[in-house]
N, C-alpha and C. Protein backbone atom coordinates (compact mmCIF):
# COMPACT_ATOMS: atom_id res chain seq x y z
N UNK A 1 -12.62 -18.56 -3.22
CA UNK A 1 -11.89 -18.95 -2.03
C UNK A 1 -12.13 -17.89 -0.96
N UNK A 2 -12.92 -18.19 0.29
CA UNK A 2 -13.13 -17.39 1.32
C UNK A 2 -11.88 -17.00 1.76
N UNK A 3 -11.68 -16.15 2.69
CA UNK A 3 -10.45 -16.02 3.30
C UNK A 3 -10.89 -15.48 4.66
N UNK A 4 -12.42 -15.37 5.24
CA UNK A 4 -13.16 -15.18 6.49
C UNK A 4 -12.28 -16.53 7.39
N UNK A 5 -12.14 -17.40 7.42
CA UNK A 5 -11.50 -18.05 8.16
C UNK A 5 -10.61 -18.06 8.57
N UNK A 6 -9.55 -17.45 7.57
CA UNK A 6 -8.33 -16.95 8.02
C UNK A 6 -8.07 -15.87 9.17
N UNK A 7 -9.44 -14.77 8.97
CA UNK A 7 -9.49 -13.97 9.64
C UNK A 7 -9.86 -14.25 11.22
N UNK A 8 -10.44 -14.89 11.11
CA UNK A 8 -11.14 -15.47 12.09
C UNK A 8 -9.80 -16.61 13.11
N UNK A 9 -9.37 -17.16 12.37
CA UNK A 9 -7.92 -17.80 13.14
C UNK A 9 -6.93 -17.24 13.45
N UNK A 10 -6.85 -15.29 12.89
CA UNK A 10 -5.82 -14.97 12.96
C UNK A 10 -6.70 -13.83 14.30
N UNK A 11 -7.48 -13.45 14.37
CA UNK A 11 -8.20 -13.11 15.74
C UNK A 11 -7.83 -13.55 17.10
N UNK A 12 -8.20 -15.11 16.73
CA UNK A 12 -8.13 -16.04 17.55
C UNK A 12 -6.60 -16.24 18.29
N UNK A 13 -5.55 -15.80 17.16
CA UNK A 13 -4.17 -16.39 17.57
C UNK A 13 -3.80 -14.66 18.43
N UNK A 14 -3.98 -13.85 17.82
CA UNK A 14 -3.89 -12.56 18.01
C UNK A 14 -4.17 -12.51 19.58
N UNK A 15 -4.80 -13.22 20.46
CA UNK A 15 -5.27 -13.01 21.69
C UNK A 15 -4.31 -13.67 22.65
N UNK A 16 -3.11 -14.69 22.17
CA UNK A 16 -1.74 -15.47 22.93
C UNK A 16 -1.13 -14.96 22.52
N UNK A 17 0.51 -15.60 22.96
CA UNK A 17 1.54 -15.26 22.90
C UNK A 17 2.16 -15.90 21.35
N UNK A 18 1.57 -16.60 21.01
CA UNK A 18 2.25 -17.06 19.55
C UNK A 18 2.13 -16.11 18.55
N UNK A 19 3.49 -16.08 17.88
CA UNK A 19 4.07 -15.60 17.06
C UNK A 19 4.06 -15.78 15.54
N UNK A 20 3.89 -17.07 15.82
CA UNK A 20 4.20 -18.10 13.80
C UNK A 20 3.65 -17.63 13.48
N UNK A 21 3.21 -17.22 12.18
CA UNK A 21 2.64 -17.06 10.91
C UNK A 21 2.89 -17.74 10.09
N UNK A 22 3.32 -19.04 10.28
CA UNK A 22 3.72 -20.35 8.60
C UNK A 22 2.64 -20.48 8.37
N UNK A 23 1.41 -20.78 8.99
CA UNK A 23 0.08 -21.82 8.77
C UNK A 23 -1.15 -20.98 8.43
N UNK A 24 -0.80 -19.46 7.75
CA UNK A 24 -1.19 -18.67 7.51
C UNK A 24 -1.38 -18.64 5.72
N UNK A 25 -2.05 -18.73 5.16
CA UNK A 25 -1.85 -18.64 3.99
C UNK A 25 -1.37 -17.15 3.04
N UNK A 26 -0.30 -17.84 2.10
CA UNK A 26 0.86 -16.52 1.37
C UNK A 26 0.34 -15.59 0.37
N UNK A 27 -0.62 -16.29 0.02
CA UNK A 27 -1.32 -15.80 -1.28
C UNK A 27 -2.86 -15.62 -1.54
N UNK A 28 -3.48 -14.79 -1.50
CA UNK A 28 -4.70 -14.31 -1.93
C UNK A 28 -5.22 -13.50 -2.83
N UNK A 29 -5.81 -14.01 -3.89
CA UNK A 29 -6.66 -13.19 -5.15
C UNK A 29 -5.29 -12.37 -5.32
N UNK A 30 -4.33 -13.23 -6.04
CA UNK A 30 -2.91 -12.99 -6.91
C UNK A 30 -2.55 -11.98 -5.68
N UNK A 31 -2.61 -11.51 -4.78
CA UNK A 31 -1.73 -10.84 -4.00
C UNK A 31 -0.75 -11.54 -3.30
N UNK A 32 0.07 -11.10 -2.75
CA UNK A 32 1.36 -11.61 -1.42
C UNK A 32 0.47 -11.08 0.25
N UNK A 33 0.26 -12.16 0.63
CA UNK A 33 -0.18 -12.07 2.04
C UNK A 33 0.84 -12.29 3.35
N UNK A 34 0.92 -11.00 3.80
CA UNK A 34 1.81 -11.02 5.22
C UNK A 34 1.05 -10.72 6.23
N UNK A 35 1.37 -11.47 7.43
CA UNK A 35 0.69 -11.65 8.75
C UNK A 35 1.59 -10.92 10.00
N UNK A 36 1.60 -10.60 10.94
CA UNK A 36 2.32 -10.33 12.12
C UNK A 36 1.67 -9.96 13.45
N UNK A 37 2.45 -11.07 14.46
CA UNK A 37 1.59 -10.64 15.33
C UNK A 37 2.62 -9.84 16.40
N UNK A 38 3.57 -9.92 15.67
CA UNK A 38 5.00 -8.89 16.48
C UNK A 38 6.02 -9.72 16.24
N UNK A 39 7.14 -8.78 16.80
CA UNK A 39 8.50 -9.58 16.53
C UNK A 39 9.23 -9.70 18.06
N UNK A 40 9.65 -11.10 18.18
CA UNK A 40 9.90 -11.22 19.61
C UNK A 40 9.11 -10.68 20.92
N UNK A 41 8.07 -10.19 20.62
CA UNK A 41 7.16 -10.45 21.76
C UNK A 41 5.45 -9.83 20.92
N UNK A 42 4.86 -10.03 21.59
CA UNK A 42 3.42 -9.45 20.88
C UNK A 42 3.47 -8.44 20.73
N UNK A 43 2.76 -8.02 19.35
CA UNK A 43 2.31 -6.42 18.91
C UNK A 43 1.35 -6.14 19.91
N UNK A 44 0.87 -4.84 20.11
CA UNK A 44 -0.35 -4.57 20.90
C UNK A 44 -1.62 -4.19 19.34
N UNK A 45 -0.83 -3.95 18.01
CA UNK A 45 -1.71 -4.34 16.93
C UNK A 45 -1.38 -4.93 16.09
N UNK A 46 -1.57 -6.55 15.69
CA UNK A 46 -1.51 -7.45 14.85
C UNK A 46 -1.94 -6.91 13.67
N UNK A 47 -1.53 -7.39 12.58
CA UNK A 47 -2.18 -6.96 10.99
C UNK A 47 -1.76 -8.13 9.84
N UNK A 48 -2.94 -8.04 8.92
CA UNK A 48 -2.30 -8.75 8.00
C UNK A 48 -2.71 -7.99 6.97
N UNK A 49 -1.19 -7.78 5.79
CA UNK A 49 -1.38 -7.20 4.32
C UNK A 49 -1.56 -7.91 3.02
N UNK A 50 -2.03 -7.16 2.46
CA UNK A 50 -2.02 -8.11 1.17
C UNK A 50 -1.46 -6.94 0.35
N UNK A 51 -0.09 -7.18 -0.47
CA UNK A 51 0.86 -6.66 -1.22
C UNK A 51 0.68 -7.08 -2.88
N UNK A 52 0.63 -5.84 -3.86
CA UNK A 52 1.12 -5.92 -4.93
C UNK A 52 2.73 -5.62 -5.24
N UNK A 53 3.39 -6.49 -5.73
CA UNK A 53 5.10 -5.44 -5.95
C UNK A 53 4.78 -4.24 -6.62
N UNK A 54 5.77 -3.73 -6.52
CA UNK A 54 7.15 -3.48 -5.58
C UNK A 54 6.49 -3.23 -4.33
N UNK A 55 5.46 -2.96 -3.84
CA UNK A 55 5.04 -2.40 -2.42
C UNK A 55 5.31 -3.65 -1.55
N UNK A 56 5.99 -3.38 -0.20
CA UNK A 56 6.21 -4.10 0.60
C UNK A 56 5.53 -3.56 2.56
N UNK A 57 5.42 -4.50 3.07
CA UNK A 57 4.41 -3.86 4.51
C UNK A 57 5.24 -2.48 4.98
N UNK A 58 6.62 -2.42 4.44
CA UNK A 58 7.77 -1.42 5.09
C UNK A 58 8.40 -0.49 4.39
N UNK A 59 7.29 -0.53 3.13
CA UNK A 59 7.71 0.39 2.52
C UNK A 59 6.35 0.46 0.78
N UNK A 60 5.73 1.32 1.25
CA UNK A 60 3.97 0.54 -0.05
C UNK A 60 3.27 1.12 0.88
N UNK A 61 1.87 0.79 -0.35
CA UNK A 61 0.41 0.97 0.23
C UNK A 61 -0.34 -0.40 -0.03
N UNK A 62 -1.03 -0.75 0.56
CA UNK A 62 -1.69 -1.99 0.82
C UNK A 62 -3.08 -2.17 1.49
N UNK A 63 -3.97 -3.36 1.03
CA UNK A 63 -5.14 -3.47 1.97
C UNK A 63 -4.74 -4.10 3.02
N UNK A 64 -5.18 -3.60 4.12
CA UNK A 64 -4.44 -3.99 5.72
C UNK A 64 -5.52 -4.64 6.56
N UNK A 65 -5.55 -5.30 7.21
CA UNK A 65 -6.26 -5.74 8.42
C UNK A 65 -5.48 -5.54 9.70
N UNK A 66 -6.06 -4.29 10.72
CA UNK A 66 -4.89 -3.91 11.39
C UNK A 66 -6.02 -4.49 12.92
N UNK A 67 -5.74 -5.31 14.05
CA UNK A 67 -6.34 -5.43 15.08
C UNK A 67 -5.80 -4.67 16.02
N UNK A 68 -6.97 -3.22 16.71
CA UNK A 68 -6.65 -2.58 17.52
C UNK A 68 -7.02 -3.61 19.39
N UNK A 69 -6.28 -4.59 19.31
CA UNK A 69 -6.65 -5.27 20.83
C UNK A 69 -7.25 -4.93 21.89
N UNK A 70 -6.53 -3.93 22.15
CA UNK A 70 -7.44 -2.69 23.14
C UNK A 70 -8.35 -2.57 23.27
N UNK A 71 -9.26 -2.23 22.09
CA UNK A 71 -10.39 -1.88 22.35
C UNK A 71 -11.43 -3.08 21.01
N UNK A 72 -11.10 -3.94 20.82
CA UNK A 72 -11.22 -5.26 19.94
C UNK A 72 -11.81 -4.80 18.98
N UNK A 73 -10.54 -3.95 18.31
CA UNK A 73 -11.65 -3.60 16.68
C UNK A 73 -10.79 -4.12 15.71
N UNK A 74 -11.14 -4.42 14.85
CA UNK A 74 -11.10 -4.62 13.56
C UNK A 74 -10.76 -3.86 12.71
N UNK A 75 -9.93 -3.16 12.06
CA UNK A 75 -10.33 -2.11 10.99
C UNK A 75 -9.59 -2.86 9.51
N UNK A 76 -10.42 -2.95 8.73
CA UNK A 76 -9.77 -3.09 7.19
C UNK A 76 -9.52 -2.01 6.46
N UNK A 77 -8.31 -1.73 5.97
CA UNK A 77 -8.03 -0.03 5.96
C UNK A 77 -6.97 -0.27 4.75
N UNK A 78 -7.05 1.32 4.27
CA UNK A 78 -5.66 1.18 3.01
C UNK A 78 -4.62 1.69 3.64
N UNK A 79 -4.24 0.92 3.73
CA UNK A 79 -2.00 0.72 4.54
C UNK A 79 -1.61 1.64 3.97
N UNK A 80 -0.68 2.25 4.63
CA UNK A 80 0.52 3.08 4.59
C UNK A 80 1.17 3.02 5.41
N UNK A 81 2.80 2.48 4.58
CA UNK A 81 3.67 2.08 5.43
C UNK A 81 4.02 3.02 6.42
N UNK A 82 4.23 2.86 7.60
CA UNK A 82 4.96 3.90 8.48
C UNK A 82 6.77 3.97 8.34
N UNK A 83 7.28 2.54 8.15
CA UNK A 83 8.42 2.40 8.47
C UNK A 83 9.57 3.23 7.22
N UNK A 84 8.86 3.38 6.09
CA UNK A 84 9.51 3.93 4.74
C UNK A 84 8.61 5.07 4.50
N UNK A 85 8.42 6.02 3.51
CA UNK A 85 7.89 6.53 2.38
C UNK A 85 7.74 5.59 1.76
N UNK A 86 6.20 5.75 1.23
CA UNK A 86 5.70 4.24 0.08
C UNK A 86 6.11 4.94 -1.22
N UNK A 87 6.23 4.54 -2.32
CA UNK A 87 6.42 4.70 -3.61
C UNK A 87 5.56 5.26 -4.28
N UNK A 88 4.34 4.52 -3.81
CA UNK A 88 2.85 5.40 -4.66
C UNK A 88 2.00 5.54 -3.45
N UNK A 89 1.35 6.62 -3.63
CA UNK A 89 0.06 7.28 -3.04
C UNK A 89 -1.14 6.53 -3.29
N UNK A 90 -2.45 6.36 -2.48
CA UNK A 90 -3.31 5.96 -2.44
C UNK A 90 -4.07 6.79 -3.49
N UNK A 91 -5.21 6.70 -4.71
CA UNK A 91 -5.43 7.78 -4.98
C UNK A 91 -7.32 7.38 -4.77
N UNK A 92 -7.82 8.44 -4.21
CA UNK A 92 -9.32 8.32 -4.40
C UNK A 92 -9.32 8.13 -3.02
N UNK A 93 -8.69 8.29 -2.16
CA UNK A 93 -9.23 7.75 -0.67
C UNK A 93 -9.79 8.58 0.21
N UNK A 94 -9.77 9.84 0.15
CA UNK A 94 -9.73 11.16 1.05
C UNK A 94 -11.39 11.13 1.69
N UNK A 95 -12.07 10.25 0.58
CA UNK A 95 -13.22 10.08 1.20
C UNK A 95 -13.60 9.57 2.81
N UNK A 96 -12.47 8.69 2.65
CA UNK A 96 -12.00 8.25 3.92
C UNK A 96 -10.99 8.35 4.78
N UNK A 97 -11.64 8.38 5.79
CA UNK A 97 -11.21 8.95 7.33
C UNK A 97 -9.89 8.38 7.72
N UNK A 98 -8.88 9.19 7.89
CA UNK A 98 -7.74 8.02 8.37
C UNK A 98 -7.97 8.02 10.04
N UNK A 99 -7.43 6.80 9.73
CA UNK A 99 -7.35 5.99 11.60
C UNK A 99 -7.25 7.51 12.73
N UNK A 100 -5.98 8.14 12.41
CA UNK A 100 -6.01 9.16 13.31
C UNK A 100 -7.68 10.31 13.44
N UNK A 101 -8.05 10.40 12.18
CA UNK A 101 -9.37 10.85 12.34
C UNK A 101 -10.57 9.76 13.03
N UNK A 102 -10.55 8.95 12.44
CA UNK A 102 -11.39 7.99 13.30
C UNK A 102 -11.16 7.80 15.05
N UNK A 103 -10.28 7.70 15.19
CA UNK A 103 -10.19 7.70 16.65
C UNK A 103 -9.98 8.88 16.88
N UNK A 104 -9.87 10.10 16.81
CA UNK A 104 -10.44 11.32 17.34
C UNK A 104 -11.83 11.13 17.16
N UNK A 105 -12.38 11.07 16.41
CA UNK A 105 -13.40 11.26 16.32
C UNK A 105 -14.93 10.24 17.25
N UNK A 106 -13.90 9.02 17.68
CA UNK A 106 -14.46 7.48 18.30
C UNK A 106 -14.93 7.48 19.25
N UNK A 107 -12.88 8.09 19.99
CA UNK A 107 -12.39 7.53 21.25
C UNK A 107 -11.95 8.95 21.59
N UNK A 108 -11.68 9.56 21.13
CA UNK A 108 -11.53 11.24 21.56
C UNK A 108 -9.98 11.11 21.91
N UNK A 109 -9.29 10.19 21.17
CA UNK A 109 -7.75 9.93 21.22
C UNK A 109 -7.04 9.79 20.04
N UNK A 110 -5.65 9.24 20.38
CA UNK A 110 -5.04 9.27 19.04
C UNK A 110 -4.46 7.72 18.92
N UNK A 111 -4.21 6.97 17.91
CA UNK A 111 -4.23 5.45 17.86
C UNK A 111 -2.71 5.61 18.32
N UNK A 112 -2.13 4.34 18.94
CA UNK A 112 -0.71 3.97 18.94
C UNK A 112 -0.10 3.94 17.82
N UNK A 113 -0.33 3.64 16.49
CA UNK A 113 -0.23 3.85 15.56
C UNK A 113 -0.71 3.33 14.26
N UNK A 114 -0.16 3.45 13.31
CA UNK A 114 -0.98 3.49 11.66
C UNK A 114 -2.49 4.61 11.32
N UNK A 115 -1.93 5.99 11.97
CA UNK A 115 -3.04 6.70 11.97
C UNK A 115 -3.33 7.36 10.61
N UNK A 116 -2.19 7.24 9.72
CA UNK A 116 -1.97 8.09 8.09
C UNK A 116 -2.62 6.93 7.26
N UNK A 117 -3.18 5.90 8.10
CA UNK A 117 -4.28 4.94 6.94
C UNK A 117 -5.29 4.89 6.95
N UNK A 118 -6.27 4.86 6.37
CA UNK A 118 -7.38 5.60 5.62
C UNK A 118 -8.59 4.31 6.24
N UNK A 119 -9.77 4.26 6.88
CA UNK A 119 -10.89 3.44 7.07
C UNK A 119 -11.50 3.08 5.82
N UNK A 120 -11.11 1.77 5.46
CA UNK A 120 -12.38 1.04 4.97
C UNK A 120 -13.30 0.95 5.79
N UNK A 121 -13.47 0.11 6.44
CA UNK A 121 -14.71 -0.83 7.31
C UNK A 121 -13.93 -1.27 8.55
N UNK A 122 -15.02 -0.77 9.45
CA UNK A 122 -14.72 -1.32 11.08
C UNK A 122 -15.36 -2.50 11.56
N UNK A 123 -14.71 -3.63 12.32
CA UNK A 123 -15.89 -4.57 12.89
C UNK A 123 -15.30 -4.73 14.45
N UNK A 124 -16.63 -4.70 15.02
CA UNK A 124 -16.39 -4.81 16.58
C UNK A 124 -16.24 -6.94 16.61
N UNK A 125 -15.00 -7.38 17.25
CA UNK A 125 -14.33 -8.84 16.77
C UNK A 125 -15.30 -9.05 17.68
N UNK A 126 -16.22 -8.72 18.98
CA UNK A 126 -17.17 -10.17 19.55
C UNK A 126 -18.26 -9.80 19.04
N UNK A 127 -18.79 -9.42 17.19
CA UNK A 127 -19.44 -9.22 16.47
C UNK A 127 -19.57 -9.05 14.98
N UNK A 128 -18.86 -10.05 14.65
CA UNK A 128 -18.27 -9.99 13.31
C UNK A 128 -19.52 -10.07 12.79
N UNK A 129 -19.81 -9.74 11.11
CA UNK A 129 -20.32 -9.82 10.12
C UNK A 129 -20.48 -11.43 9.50
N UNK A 130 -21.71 -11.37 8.93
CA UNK A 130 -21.44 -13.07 8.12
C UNK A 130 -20.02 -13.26 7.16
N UNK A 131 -19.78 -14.18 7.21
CA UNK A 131 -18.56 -14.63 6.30
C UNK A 131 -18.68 -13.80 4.90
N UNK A 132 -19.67 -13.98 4.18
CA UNK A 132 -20.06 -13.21 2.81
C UNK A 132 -19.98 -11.80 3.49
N UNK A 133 -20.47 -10.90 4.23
CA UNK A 133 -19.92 -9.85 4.01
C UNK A 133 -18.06 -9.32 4.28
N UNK A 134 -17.62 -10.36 5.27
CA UNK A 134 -16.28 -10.02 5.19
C UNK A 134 -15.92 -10.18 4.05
N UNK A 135 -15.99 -11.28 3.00
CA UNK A 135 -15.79 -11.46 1.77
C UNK A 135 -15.88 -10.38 0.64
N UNK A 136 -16.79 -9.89 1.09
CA UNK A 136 -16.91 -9.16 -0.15
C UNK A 136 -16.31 -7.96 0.53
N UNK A 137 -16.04 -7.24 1.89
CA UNK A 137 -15.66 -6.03 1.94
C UNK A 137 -14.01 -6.31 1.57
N UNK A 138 -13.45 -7.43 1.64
CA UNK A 138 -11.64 -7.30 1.67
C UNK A 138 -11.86 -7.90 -0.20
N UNK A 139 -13.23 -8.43 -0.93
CA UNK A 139 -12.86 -8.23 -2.00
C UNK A 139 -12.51 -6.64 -2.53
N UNK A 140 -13.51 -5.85 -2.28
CA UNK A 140 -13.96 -4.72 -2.77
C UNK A 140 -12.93 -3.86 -2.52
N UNK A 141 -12.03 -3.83 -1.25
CA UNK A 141 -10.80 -3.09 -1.04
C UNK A 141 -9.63 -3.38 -2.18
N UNK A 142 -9.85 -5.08 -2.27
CA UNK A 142 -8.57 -5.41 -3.00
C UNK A 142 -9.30 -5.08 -4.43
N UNK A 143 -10.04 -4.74 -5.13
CA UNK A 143 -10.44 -4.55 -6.31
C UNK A 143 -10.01 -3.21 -6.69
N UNK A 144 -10.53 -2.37 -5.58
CA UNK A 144 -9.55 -0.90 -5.57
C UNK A 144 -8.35 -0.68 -5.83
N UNK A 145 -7.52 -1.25 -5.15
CA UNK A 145 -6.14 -1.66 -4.80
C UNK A 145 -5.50 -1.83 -6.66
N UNK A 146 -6.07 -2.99 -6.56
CA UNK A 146 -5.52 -4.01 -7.63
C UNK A 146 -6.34 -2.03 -9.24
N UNK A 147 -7.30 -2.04 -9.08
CA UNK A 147 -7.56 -1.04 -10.16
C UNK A 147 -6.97 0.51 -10.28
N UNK A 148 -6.43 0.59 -9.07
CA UNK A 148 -5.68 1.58 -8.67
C UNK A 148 -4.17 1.22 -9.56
N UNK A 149 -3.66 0.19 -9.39
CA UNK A 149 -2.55 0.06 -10.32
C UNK A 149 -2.69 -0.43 -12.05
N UNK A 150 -3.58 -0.95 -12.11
CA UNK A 150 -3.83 -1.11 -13.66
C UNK A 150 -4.39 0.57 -14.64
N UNK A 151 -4.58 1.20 -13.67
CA UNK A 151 -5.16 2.54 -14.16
C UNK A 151 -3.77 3.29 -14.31
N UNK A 152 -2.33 3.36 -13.55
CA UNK A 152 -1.28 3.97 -13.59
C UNK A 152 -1.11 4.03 -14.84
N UNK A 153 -0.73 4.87 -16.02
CA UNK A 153 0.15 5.49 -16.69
C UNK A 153 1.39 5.32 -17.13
N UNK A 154 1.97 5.23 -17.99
CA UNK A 154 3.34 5.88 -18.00
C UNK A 154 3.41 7.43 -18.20
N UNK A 155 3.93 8.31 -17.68
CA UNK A 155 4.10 10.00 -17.49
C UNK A 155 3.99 10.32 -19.06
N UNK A 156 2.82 10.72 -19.38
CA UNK A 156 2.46 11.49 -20.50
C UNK A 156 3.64 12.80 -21.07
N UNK A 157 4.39 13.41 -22.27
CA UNK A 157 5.35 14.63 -22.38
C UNK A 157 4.01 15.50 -21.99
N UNK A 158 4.44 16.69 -21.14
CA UNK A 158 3.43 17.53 -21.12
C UNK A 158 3.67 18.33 -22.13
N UNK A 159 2.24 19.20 -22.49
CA UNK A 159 2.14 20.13 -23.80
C UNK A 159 3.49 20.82 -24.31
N UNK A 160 3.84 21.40 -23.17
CA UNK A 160 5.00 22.45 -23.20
C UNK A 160 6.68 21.90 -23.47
N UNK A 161 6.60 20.26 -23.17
CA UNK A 161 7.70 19.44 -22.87
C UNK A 161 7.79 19.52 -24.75
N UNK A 162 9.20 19.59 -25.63
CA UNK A 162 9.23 19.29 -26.37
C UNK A 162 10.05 17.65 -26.85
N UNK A 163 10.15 17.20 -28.09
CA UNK A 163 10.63 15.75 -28.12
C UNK A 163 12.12 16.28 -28.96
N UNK A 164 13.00 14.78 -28.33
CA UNK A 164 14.48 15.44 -28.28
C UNK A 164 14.91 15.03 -29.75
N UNK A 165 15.40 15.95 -29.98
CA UNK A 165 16.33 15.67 -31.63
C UNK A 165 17.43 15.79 -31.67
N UNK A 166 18.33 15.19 -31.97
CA UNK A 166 19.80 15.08 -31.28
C UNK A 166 20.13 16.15 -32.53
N UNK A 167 19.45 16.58 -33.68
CA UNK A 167 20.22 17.56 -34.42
C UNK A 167 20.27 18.83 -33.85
N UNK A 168 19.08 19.05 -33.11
CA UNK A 168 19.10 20.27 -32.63
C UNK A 168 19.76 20.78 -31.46
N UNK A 169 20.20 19.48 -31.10
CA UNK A 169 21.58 19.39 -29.77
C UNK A 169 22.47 20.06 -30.13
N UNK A 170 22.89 19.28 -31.64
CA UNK A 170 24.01 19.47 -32.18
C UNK A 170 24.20 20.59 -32.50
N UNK A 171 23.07 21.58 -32.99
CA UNK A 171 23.22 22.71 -33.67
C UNK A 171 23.43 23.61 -32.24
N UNK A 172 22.79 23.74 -31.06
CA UNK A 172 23.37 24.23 -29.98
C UNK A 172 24.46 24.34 -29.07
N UNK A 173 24.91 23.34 -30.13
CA UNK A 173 26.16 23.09 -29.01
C UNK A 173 27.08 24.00 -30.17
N UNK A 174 26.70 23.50 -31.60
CA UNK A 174 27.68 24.79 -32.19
C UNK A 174 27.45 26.11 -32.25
N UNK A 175 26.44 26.47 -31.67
CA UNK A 175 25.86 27.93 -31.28
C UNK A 175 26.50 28.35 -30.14
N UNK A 176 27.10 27.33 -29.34
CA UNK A 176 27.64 27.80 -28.07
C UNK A 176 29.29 27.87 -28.23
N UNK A 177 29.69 27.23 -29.40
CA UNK A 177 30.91 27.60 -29.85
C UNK A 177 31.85 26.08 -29.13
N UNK A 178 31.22 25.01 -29.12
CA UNK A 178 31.82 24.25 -28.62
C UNK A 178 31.76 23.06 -29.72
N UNK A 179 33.04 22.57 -29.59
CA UNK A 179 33.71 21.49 -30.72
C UNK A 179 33.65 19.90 -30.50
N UNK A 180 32.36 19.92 -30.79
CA UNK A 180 32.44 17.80 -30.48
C UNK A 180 31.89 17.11 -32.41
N UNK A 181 32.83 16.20 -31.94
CA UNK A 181 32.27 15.87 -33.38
C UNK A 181 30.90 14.93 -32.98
N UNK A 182 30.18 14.89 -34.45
CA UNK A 182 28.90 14.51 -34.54
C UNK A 182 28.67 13.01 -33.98
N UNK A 183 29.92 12.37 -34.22
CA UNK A 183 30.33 10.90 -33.48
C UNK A 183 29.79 10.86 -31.84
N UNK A 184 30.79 12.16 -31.68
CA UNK A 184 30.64 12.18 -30.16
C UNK A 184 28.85 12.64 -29.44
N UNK A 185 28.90 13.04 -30.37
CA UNK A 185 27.37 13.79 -29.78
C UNK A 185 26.39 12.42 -29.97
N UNK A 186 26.68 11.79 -30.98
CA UNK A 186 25.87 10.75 -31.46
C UNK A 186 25.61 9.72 -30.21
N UNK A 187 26.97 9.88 -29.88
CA UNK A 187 27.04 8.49 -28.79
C UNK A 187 26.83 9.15 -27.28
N UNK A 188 26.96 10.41 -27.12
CA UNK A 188 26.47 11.04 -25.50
C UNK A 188 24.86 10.53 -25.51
N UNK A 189 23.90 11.49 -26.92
CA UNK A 189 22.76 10.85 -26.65
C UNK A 189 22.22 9.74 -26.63
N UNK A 190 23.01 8.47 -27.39
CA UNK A 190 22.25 7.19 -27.43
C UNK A 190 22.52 6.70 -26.01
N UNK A 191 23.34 7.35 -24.99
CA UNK A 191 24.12 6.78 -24.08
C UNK A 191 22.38 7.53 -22.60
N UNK A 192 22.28 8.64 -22.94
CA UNK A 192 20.92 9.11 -22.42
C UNK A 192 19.93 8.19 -22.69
């Protein structure tokens, strides 16, 4: 399922005053797709995300399509929310330039904002790419994305961390000269 068309209609809408996003499609390659072209009046940069939970556009990291109008670029970039602290960090990205570096480096300025998000791929919009390469660059972001969370962990005990034995609680607590019965201790830790 392409989703170059979408992009391409949401360009297109990005240049009036309309607002809707219903006729936008919600869902792409198992992600949650959000659109905006502002709230009660136009953004001066439209974007659309594509969200894994818990990450949300206002609070997460995400593959973004952010339209700088101004100067009609394109950038497909890894999101970071501005409006919250996201939950998780991008990891592997440093390779890439965030927005604020890119436009120093462009335009010899600093963006209006979303500058703490990182450049995928730029396209100048009265020069887009064939459909197959947009395709494959917002696959290849979301493959990151999406492998970036299947690679997470649960927090390993580190070496030094030891594992808890409620006897040896017990025996400290009577080392410290304090009187709980074994009941009680039993049920503080199952209660941890």
């Amino acid at each position: 399922m392409s989703y170059s068309n979408q992009i391409k209609q949401f360009l297109l809408q990005a240049k009036t005053d309309e607002l809707k996003t219903k006729h936008f499609e919600k869902n792409y390659s198992e992600l949650l797709v959000k659109v905006s072209f502002g709230q009660g009046s136009t953004a001066n940069i439209p974007w659309i995300s594509f969200l894994k939970e818990p990450n949300t556009t206002s609070k997460g990291i995400y593959p973004v399509y952010l339209y700088f109008k101004n100067i009609d670029l394109l950038i497909l970039a890894f999101g970071v929310s501005e409006t919250n602290a996201p939950i998780y960090n991008w990891i592997n990205v440093e390779k890439y330039p965030t927005i604020n570096s890119y436009f120093d480096t462009n335009f010899n300025k600093k963006p209006e904002r979303y500058g703490n998000s990182h450049v995928y791929k730029t396209y100048d919009v009265h020069d887009l790419p064939s459909d197959e390469i947009l395709e494959s660059d917002l696959q290849n972001i979301i493959t990151l994305y999406k492998l970036q969370f299947s690679e997470m962990k649960i927090a390993q005990p580190k070496e030094n961390d030891k594992e808890f034995v409620a006897s040896i609680l017990e025996k400290d607590i009577k080392f410290s000269r304090l009187q709980y019965s074994k009941k009680l201790i039993l049920r503080f830790t199952a209660s941890l």
